[in-house]
N, C-alpha and C. Protein backbone atom coordinates (compact mmCIF):
# COMPACT_ATOMS: atom_id res chain seq x y z
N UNK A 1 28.06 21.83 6.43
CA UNK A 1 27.93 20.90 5.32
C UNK A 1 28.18 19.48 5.80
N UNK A 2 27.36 18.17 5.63
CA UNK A 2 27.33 17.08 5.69
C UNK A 2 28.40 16.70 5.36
N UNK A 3 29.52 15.53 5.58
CA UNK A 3 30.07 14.83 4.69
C UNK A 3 29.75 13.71 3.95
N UNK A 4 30.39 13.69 2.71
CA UNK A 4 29.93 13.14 1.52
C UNK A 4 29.33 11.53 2.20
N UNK A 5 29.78 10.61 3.12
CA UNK A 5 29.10 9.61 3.97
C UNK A 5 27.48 9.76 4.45
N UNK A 6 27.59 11.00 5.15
CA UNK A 6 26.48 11.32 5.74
C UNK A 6 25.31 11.43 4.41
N UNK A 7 25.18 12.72 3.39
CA UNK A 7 24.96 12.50 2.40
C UNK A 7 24.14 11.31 1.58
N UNK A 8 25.18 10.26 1.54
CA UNK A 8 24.91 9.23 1.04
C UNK A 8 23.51 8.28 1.91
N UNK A 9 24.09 8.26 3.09
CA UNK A 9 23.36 7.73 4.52
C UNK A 9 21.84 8.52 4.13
N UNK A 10 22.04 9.63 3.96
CA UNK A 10 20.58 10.32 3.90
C UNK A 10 20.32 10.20 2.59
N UNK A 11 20.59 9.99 1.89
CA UNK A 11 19.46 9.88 0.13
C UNK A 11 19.07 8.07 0.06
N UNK A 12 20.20 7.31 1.17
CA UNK A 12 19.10 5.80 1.35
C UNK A 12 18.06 5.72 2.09
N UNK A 13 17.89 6.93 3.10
CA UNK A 13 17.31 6.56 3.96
C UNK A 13 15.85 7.08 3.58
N UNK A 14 16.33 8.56 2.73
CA UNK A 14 14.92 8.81 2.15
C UNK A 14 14.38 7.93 0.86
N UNK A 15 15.35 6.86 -0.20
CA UNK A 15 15.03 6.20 -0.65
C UNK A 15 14.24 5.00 -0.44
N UNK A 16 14.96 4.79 0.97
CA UNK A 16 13.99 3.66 1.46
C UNK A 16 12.40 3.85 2.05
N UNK A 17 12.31 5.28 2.66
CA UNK A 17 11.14 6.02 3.15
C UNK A 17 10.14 6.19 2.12
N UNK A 18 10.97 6.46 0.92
CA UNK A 18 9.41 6.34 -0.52
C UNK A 18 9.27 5.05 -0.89
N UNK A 19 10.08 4.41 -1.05
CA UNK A 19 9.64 2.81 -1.37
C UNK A 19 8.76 2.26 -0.46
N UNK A 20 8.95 2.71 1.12
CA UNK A 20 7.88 2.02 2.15
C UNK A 20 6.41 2.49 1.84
N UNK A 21 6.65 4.20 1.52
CA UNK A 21 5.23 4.58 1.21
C UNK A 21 4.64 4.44 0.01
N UNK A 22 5.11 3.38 -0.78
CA UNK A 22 4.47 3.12 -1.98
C UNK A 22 4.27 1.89 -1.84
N UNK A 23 5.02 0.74 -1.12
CA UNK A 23 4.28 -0.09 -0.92
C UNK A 23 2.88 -0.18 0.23
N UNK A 24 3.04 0.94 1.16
CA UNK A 24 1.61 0.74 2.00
C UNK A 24 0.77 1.75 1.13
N UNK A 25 1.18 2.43 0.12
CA UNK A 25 -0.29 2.66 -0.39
C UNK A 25 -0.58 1.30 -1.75
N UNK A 26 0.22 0.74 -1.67
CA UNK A 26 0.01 -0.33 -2.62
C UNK A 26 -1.06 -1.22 -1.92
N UNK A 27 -0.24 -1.56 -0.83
CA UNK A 27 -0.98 -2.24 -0.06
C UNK A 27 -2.66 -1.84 0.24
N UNK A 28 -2.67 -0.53 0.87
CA UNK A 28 -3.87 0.02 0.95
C UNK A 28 -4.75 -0.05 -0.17
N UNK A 29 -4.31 -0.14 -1.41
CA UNK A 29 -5.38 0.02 -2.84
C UNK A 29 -5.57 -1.59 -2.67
N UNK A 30 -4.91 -2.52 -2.38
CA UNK A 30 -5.34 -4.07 -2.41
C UNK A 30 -6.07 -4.32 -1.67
N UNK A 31 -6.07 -3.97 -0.51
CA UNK A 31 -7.55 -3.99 0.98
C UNK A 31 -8.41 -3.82 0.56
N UNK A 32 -8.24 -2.38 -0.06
CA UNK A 32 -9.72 -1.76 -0.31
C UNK A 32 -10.41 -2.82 -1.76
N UNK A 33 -9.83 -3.01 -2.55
CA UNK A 33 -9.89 -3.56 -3.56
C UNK A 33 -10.76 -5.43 -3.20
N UNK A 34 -10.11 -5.64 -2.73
CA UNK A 34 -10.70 -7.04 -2.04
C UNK A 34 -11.83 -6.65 -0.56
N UNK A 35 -11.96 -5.53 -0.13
CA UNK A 35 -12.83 -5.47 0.86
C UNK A 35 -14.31 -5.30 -0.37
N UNK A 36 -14.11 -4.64 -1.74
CA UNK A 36 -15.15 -4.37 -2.56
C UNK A 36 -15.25 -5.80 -3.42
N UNK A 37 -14.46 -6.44 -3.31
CA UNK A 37 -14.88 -7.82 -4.17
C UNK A 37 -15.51 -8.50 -2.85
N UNK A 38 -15.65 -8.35 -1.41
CA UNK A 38 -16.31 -9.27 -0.45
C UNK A 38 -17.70 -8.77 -0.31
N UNK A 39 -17.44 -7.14 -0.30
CA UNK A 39 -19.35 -6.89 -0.39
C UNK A 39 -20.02 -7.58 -1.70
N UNK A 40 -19.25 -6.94 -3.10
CA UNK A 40 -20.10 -7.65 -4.07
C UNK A 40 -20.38 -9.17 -3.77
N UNK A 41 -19.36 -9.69 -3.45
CA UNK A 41 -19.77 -11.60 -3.30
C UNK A 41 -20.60 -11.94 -2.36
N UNK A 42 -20.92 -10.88 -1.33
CA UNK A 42 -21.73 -10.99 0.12
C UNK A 42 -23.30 -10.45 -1.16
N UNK A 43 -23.29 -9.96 -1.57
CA UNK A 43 -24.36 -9.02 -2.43
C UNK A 43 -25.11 -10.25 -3.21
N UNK A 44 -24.04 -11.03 -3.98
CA UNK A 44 -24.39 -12.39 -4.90
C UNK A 44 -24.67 -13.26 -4.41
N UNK A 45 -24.46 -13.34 -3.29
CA UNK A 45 -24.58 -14.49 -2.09
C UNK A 45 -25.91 -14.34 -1.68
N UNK A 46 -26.20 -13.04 -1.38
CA UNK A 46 -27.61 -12.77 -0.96
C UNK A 46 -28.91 -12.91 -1.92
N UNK A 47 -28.35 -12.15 -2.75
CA UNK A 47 -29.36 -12.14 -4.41
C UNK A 47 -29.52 -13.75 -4.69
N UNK A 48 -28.74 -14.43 -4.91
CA UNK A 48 -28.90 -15.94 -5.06
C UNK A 48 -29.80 -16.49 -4.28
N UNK A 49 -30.25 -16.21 -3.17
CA UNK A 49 -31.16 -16.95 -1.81
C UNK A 49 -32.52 -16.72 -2.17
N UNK A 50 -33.02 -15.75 -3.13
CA UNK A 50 -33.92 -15.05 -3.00
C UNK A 50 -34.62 -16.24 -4.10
């Protein structure tokens, strides 16, 4: 059995481990999100020339 320190040490460490993976999938939905607003504006950009 852990002591109650150790314990503690491990429910921050996995606290901090889901917060990281929610901000890089946060992150990841914003990339993708702005990589699809650059095709459409590359798309409007093009359509406009014509």
């Amino acid at each position: 059995m852990n002591p109650p320190a150790a314990d503690d040490i491990s429910y921050c460490v996995a606290d901090l481990e889901d917060a990281v993976e929610k901000k890089s999938s946060a992150l990841n939905t914003c990339m993708n999100i702005c990589s699809s607003c650059d095709r459409i504006i590359s798309m409007a950009i093009c359509l406009s020339q014509w």
